[in-house]
C-alpha atoms as a PDB file:
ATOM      1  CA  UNK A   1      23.649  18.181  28.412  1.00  0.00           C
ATOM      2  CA  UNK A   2      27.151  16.801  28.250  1.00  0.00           C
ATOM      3  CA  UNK A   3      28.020  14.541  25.745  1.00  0.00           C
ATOM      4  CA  UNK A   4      29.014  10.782  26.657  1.00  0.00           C
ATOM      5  CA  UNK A   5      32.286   9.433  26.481  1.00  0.00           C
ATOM      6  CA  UNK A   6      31.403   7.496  23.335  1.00  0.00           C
ATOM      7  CA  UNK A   7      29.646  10.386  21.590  1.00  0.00           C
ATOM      8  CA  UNK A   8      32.412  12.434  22.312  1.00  0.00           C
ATOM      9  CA  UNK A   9      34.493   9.831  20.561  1.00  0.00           C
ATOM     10  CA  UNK A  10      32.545   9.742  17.260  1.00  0.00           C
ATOM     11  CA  UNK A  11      32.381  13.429  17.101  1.00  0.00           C
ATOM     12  CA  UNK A  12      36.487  13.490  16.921  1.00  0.00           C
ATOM     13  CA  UNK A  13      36.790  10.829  14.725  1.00  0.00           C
ATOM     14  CA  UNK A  14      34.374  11.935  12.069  1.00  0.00           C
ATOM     15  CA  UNK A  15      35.526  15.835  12.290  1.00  0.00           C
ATOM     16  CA  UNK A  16      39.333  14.282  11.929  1.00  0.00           C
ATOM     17  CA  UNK A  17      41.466  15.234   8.763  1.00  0.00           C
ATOM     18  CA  UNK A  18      41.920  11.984   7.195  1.00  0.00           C
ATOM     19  CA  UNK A  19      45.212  11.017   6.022  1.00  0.00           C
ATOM     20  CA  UNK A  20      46.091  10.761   2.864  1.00  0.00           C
ATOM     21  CA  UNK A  21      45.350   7.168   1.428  1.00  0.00           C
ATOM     22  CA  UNK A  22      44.533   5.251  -1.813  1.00  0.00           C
ATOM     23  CA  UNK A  23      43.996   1.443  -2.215  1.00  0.00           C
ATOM     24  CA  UNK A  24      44.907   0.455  -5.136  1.00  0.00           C
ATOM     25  CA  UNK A  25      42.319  -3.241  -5.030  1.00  0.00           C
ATOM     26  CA  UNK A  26      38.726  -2.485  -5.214  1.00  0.00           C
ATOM     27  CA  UNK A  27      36.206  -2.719  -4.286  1.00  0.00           C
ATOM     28  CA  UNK A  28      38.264  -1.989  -1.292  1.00  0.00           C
ATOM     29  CA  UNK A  29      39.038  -3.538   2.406  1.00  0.00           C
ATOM     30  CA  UNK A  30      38.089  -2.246   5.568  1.00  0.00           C
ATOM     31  CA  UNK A  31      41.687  -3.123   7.856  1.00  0.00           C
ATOM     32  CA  UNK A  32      43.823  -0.410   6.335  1.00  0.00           C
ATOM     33  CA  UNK A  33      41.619   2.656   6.371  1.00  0.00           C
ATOM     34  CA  UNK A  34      43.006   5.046   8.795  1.00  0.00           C
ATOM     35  CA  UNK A  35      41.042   6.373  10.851  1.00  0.00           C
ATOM     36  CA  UNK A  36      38.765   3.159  11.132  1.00  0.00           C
ATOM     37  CA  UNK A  37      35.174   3.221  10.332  1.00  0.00           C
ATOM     38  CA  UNK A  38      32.912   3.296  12.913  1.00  0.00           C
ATOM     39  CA  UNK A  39      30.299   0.586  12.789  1.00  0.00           C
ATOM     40  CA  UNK A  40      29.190  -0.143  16.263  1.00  0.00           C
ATOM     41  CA  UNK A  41      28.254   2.925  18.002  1.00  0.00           C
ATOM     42  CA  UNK A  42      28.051   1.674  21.587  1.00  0.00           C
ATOM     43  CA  UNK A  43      25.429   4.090  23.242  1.00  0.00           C
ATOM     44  CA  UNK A  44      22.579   2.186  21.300  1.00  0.00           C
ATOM     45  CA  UNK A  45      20.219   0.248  23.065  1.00  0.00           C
ATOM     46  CA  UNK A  46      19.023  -3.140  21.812  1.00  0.00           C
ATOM     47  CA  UNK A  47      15.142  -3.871  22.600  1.00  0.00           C
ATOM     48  CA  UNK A  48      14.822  -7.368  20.556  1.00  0.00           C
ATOM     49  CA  UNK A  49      13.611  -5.459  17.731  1.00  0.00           C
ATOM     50  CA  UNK A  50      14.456  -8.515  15.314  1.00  0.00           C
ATOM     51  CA  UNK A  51      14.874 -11.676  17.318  1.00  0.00           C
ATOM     52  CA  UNK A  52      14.280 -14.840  15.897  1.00  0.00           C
ATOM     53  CA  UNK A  53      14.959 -12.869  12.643  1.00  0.00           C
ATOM     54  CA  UNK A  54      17.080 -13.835   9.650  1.00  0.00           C
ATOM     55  CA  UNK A  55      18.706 -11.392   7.359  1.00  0.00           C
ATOM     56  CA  UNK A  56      20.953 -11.746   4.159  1.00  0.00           C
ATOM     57  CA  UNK A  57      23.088  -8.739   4.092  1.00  0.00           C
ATOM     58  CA  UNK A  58      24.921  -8.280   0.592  1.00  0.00           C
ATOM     59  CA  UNK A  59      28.266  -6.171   0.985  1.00  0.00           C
ATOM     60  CA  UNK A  60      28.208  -7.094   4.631  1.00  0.00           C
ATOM     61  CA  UNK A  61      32.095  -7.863   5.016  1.00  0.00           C
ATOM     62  CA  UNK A  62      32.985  -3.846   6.246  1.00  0.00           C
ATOM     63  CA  UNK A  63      31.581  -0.467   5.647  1.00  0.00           C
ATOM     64  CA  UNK A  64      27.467   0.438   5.783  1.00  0.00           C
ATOM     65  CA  UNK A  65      26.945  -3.686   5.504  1.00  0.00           C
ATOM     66  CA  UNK A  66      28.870  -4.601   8.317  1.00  0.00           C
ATOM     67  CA  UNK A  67      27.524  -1.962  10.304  1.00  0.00           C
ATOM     68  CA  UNK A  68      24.021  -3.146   9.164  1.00  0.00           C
ATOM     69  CA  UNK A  69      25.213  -6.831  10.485  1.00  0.00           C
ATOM     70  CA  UNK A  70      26.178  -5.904  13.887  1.00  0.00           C
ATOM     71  CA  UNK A  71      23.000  -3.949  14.616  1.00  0.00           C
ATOM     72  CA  UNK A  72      20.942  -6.562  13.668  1.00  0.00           C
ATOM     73  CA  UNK A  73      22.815  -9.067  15.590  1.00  0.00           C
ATOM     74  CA  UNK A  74      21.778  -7.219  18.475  1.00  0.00           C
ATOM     75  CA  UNK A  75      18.742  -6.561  17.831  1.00  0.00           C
ATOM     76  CA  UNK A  76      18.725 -10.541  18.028  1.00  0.00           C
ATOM     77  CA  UNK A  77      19.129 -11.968  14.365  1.00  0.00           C
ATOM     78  CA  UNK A  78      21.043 -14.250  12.507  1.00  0.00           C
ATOM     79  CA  UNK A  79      22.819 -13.234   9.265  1.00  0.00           C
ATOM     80  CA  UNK A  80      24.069 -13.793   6.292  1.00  0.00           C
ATOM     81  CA  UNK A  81      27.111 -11.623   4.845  1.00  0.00           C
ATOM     82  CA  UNK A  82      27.501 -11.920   1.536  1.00  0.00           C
ATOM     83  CA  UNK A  83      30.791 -10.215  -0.061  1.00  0.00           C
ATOM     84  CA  UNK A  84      32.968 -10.565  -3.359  1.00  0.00           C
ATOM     85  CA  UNK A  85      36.604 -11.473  -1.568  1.00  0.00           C
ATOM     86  CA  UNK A  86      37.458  -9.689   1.104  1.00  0.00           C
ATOM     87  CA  UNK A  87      37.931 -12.520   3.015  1.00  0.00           C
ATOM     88  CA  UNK A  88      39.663 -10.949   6.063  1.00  0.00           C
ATOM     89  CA  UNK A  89      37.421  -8.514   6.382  1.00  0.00           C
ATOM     90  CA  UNK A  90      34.628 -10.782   6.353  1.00  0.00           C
ATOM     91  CA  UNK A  91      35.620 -12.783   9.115  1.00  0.00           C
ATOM     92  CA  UNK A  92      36.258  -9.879  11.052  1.00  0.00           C
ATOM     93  CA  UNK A  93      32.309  -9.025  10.856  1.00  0.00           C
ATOM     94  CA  UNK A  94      31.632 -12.828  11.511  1.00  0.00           C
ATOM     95  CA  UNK A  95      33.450 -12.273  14.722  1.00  0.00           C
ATOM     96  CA  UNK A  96      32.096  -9.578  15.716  1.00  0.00           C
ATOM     97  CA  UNK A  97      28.247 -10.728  14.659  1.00  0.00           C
ATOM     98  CA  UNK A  98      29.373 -13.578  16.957  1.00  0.00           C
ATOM     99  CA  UNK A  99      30.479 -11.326  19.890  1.00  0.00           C
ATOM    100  CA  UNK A 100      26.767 -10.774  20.392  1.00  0.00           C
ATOM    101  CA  UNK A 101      25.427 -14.244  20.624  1.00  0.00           C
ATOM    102  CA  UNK A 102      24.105 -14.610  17.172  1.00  0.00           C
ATOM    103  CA  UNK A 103      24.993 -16.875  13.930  1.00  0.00           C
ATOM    104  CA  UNK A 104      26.836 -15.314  10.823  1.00  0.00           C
ATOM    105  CA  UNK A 105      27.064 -17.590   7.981  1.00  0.00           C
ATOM    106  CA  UNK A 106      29.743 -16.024   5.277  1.00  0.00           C
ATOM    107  CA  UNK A 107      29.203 -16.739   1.634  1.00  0.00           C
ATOM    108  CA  UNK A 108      31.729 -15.129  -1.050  1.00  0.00           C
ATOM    109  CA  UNK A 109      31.362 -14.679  -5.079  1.00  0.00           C
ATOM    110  CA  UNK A 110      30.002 -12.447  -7.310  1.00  0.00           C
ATOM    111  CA  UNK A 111      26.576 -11.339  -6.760  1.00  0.00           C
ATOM    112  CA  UNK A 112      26.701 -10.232 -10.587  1.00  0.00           C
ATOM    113  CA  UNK A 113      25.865 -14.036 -11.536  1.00  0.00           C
ATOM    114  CA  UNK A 114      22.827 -14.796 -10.956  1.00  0.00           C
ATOM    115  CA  UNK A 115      23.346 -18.467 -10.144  1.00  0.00           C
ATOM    116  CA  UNK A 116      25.440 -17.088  -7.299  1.00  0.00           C
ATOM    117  CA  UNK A 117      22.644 -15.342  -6.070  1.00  0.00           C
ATOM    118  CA  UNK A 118      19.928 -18.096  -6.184  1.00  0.00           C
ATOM    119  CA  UNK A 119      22.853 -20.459  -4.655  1.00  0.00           C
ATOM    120  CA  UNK A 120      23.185 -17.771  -1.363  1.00  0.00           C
ATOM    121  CA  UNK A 121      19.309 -18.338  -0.628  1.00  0.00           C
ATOM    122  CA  UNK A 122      19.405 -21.846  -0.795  1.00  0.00           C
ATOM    123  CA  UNK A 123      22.368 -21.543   1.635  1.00  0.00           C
ATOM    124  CA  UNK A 124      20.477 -19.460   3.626  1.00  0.00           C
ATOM    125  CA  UNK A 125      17.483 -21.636   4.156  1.00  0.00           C
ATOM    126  CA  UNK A 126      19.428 -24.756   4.425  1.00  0.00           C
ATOM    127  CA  UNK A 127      21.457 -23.096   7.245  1.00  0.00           C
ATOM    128  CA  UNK A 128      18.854 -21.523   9.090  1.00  0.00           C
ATOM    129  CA  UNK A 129      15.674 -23.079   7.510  1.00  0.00           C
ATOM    130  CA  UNK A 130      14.045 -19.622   6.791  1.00  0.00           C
ATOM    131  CA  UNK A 131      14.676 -15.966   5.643  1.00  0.00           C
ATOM    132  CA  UNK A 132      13.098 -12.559   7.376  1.00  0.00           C
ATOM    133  CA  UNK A 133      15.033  -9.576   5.569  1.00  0.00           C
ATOM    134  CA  UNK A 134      17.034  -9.343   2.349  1.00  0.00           C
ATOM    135  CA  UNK A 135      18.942  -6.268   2.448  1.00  0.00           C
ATOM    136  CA  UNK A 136      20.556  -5.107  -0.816  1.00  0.00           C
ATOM    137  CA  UNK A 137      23.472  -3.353   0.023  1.00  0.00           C
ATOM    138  CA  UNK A 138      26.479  -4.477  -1.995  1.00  0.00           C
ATOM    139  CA  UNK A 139      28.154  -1.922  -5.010  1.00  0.00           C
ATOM    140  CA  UNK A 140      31.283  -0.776  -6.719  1.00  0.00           C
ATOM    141  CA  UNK A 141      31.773   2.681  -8.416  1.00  0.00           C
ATOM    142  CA  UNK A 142      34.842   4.231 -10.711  1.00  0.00           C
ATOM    143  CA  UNK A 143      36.096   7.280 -11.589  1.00  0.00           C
ATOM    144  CA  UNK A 144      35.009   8.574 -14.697  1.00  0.00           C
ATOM    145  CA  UNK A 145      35.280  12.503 -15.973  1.00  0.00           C
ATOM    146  CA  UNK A 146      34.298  11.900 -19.431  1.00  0.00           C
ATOM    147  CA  UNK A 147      31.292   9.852 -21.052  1.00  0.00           C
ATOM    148  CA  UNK A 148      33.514   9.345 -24.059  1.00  0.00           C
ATOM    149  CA  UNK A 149      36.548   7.495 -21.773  1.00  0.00           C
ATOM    150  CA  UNK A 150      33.952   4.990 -20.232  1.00  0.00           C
ATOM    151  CA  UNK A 151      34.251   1.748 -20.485  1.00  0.00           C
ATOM    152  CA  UNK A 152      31.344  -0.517 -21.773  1.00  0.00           C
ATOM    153  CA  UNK A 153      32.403  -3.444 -19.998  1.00  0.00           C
ATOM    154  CA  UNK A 154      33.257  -1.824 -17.026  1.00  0.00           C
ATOM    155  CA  UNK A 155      29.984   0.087 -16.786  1.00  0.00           C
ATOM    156  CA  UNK A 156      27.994  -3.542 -17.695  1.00  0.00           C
ATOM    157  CA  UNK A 157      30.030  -4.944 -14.576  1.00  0.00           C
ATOM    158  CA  UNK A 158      28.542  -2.116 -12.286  1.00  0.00           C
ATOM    159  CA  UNK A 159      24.750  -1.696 -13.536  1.00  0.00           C
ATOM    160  CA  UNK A 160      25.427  -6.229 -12.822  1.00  0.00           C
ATOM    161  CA  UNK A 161      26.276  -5.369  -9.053  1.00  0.00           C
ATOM    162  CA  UNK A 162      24.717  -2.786  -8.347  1.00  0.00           C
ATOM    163  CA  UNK A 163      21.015  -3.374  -9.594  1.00  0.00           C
ATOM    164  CA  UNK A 164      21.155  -6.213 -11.046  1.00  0.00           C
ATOM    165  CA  UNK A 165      21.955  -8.483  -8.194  1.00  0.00           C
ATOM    166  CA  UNK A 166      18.458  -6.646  -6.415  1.00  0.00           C
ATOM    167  CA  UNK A 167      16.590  -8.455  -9.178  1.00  0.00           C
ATOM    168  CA  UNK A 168      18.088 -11.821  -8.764  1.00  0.00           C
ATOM    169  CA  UNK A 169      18.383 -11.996  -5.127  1.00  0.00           C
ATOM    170  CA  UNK A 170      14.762 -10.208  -4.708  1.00  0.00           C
ATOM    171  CA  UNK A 171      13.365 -13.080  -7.394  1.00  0.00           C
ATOM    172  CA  UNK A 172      15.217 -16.204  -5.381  1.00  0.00           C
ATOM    173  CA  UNK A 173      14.150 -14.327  -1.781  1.00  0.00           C
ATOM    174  CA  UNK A 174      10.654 -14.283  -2.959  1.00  0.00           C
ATOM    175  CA  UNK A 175       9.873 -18.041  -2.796  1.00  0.00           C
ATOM    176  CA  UNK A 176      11.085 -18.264   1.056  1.00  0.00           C
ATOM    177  CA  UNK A 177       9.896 -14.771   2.002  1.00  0.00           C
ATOM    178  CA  UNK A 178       6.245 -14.466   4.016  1.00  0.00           C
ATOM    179  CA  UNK A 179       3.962 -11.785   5.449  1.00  0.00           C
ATOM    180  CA  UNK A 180       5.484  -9.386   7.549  1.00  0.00           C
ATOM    181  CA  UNK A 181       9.272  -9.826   6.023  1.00  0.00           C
ATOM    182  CA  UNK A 182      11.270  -7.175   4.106  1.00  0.00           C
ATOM    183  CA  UNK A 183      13.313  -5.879   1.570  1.00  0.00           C
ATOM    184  CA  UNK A 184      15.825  -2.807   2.042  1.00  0.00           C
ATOM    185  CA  UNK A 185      17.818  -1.364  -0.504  1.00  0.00           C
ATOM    186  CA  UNK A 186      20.814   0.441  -0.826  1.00  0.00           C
ATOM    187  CA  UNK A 187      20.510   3.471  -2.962  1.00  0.00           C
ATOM    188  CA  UNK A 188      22.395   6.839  -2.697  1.00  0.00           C
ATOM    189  CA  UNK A 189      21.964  10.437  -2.666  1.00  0.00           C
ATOM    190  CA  UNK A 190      24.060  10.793  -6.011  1.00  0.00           C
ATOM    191  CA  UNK A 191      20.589   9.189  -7.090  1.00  0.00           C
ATOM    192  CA  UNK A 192      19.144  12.633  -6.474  1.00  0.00           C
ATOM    193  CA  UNK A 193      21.609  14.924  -7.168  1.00  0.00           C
ATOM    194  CA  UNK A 194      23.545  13.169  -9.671  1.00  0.00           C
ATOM    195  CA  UNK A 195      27.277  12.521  -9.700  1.00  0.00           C
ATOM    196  CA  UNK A 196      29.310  13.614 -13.007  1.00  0.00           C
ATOM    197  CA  UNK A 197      32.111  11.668 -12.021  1.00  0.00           C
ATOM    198  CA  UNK A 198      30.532   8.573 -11.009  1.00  0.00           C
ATOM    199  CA  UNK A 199      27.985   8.510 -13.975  1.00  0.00           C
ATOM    200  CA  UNK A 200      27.028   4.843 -14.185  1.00  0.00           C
ATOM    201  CA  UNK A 201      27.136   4.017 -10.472  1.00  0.00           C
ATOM    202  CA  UNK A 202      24.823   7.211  -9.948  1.00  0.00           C
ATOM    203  CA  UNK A 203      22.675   6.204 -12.615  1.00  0.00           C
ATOM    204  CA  UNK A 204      22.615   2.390 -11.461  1.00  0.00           C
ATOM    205  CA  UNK A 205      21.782   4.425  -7.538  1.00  0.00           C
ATOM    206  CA  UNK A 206      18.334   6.136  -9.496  1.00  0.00           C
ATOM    207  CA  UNK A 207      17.349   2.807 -10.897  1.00  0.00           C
ATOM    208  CA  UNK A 208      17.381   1.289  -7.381  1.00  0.00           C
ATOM    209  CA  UNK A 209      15.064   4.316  -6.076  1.00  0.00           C
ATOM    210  CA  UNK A 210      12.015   3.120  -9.048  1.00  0.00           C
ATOM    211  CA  UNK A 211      13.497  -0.686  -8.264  1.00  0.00           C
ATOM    212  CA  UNK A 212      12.328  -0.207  -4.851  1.00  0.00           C
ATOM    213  CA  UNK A 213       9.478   1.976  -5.374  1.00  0.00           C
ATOM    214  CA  UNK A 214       7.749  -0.266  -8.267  1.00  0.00           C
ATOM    215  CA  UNK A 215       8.411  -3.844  -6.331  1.00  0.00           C
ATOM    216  CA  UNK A 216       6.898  -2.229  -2.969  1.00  0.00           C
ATOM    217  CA  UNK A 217       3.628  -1.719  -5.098  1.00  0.00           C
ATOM    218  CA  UNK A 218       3.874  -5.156  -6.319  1.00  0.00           C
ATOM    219  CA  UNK A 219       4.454  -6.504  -2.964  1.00  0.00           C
ATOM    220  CA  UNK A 220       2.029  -4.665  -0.676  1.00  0.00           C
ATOM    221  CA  UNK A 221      -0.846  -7.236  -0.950  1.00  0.00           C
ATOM    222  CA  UNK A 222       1.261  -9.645   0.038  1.00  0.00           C
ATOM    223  CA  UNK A 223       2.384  -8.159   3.253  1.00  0.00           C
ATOM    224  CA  UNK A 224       6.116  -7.875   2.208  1.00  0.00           C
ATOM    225  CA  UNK A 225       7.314  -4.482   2.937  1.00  0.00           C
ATOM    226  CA  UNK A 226       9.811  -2.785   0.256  1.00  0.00           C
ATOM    227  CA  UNK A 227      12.070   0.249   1.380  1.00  0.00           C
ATOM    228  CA  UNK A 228      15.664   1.992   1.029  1.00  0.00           C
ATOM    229  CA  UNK A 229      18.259   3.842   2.242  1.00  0.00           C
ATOM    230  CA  UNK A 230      20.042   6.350   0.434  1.00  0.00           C
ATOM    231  CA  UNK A 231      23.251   7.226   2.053  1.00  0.00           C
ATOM    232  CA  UNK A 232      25.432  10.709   1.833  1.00  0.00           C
ATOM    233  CA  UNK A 233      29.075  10.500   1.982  1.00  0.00           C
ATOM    234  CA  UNK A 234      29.469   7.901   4.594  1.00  0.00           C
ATOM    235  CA  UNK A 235      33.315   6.527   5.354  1.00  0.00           C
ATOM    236  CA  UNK A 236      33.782   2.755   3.695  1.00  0.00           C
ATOM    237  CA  UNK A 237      36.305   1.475   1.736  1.00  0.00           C
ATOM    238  CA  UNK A 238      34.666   2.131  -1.600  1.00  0.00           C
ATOM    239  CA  UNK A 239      36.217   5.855  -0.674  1.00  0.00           C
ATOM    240  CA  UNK A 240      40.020   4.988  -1.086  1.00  0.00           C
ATOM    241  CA  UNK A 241      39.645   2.697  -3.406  1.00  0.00           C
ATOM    242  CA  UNK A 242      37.939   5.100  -5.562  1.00  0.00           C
ATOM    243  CA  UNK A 243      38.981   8.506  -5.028  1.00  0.00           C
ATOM    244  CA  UNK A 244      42.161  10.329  -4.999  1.00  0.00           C
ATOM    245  CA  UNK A 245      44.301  10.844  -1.639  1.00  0.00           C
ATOM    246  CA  UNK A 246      43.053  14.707  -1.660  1.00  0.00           C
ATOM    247  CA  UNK A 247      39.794  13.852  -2.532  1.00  0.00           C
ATOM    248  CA  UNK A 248      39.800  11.555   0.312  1.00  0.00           C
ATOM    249  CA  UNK A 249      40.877  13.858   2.833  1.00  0.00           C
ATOM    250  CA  UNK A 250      37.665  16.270   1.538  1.00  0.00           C
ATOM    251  CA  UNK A 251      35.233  13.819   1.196  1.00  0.00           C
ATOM    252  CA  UNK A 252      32.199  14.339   2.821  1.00  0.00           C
ATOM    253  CA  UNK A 253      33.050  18.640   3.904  1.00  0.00           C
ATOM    254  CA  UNK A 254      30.857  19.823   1.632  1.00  0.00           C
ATOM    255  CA  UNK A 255      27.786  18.512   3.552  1.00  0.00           C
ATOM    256  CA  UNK A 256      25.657  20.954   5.648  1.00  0.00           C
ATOM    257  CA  UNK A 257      27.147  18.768   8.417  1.00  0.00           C
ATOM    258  CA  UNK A 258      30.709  19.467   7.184  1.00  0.00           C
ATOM    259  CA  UNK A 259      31.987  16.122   7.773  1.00  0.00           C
ATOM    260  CA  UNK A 260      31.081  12.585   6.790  1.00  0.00           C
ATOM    261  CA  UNK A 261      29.331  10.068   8.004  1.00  0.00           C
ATOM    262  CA  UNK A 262      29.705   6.657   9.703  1.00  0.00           C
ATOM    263  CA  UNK A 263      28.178   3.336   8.980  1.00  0.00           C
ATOM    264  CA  UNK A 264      26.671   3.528  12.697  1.00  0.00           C
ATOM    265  CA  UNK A 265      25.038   6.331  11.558  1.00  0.00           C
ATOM    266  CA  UNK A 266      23.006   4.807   9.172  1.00  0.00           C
ATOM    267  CA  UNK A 267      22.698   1.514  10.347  1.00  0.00           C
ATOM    268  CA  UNK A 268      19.789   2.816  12.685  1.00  0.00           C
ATOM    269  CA  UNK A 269      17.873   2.778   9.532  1.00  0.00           C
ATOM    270  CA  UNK A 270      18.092  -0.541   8.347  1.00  0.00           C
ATOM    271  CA  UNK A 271      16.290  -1.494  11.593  1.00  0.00           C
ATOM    272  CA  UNK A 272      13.557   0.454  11.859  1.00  0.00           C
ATOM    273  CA  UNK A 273      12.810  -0.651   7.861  1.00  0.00           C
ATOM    274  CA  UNK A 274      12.903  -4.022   9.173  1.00  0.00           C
ATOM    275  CA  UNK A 275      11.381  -4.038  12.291  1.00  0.00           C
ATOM    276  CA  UNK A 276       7.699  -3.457  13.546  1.00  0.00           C
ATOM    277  CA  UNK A 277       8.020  -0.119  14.041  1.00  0.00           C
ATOM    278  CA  UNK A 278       8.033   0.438   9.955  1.00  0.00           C
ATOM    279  CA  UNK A 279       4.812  -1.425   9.733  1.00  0.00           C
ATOM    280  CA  UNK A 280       2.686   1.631   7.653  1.00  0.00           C
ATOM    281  CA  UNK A 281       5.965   1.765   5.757  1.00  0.00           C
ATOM    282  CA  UNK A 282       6.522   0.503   1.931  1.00  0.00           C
ATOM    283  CA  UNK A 283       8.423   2.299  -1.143  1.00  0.00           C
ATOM    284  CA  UNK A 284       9.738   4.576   0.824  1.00  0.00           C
ATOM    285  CA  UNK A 285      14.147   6.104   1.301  1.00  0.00           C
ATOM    286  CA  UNK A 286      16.056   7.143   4.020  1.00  0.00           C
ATOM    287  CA  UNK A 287      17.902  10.124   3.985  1.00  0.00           C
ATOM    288  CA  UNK A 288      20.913   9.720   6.131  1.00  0.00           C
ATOM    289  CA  UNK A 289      23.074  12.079   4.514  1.00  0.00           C
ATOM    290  CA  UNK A 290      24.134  15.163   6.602  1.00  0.00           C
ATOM    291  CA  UNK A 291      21.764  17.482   6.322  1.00  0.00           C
ATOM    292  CA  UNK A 292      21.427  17.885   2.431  1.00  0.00           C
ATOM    293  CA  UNK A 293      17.742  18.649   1.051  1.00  0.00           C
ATOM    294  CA  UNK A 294      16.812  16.286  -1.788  1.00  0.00           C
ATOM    295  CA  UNK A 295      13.152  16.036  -3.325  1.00  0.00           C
ATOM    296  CA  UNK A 296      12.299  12.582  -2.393  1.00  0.00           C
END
């Protein structure tokens, strides 16, 4: 069977040699990666799967979060895109979330404080007077060769974003959330197979795996559904602002796939966790990764 036109499309742009790049502000923006993420993969079909729906999408300005935001705008919800300052890039998903007739409410700050966090529930329910999904998607990751050359405060500052926020916005979600709602979290592979240099961020990914695995249990009786997603080497800006230019034009070749991924490709997932379909579904991960094998 011949391949589309847009199929075609992402096949070339994922097999592409990047060109070298490196952004020197983390945790990165979206606007000068070259080639562009793809986040809306325009062969999928929309079948209401979440209308009427409300989701709060942390780390939804670009990458695997604004992906996540699109597809759920079609799918017929409202969101909520929560992101530290990338302020350009947020209003770029806002537009786009808009583009297909639903509301996108943008909240910035630092989902490392957990006032913040209780404040961007309140928002949400004052705005749209109830909340369906919490999806916990927002990190940052450094560079790091050595255990003896990290930094303390640095490594606090990631294990704060990256699992802590789950806890806080899980806790303030819980009050608002009802039968039949969910929670999805953003883990990683490197929360398999380990990462030696990205040591705390990897460790802070295998934290979110029991996170999501130990609240599910807690949750079940109550109808609330608990899963994750645990990504490969997918192409966001957390990739040039991290790595090095070469390591940027390698990343993601050492899949079985020999290429990496795109937040369309994984966005898929985020739905079905969310939707009806999922229903027999708790404290379980998503492999989207390109083909590697882990023991889930």
């Amino acid at each position: 069977m011949a391949e589309t036109a847009a199929t075609q499309s992402k096949t070339e742009q994922t097999l592409q040699q990047r060109p070298p790049q490196h952004q020197a502000v983390k945790p990165g923006r979206q606007k000068p990666m070259t080639p562009q993420p793809l986040e809306d993969d325009p062969d999928y079909l929309a079948a209401g799967k979440l209308k009427g729906k409300v989701a709060i999408i942390t780390g939804g300005d670009s990458g695997i979060g604004r992906a996540v935001a699109i597809i759920y705008a079609k799918e017929g919800a409202d969101v909520v895109v929560v992101y530290l300052n990338e302020h350009e890039d947020a209003q770029e998903t806002k537009r786009l979330v808009e583009e297909k007739g639903q509301r996108c409410l943008l909240i910035a700050g630092d989902i490392g404080n957990e006032k913040f966090c209780r404040e961007v529930v309140d928002k949400t329910i004052e705005t749209y007077g109830k909340l369906d999904i919490l999806v916990n998607n927002a990190a940052e990751h450094w560079e790091e060769e050595n255990l003896e050359d990290l930094d303390m405060g640095q490594m606090e500052k990631t294990f704060r974003t990256n699992i802590f926020s789950f806890f806080y916005l899980s806790q303030a979600a819980l009050k608002h959330l009802k039968e039949g709602c969910s929670i999805i979290n953003t883990a990683s592979v490197t929360a398999y197979k380990g990462s030696g240099h990205l040591l705390d961020y990897s460790t802070t990914k295998g934290a979110i795996v029991t996170f999501t695995r130990s609240l599910s249990q807690q949750l079940a009786s109550r109808g609330i559904r608990v899963n994750g997603v645990a990504p490969g080497p997918i192409w966001t800006p957390l990739i040039p602002a991290t790595f090095s230019e070469k390591d940027v034009q390698e990343f993601g070749a050492d899949t079985p796939m020999g290429r990496a991924g795109q937040p369309s490709e994984v966005a898929p997932c985020y739905v079905f966790l969310a939707a009806k379909d999922s229903s027999y579904i708790s404290g379980q991960i998503l492999h989207p990764n390109g083909g590697r094998i882990v023991n889930s």
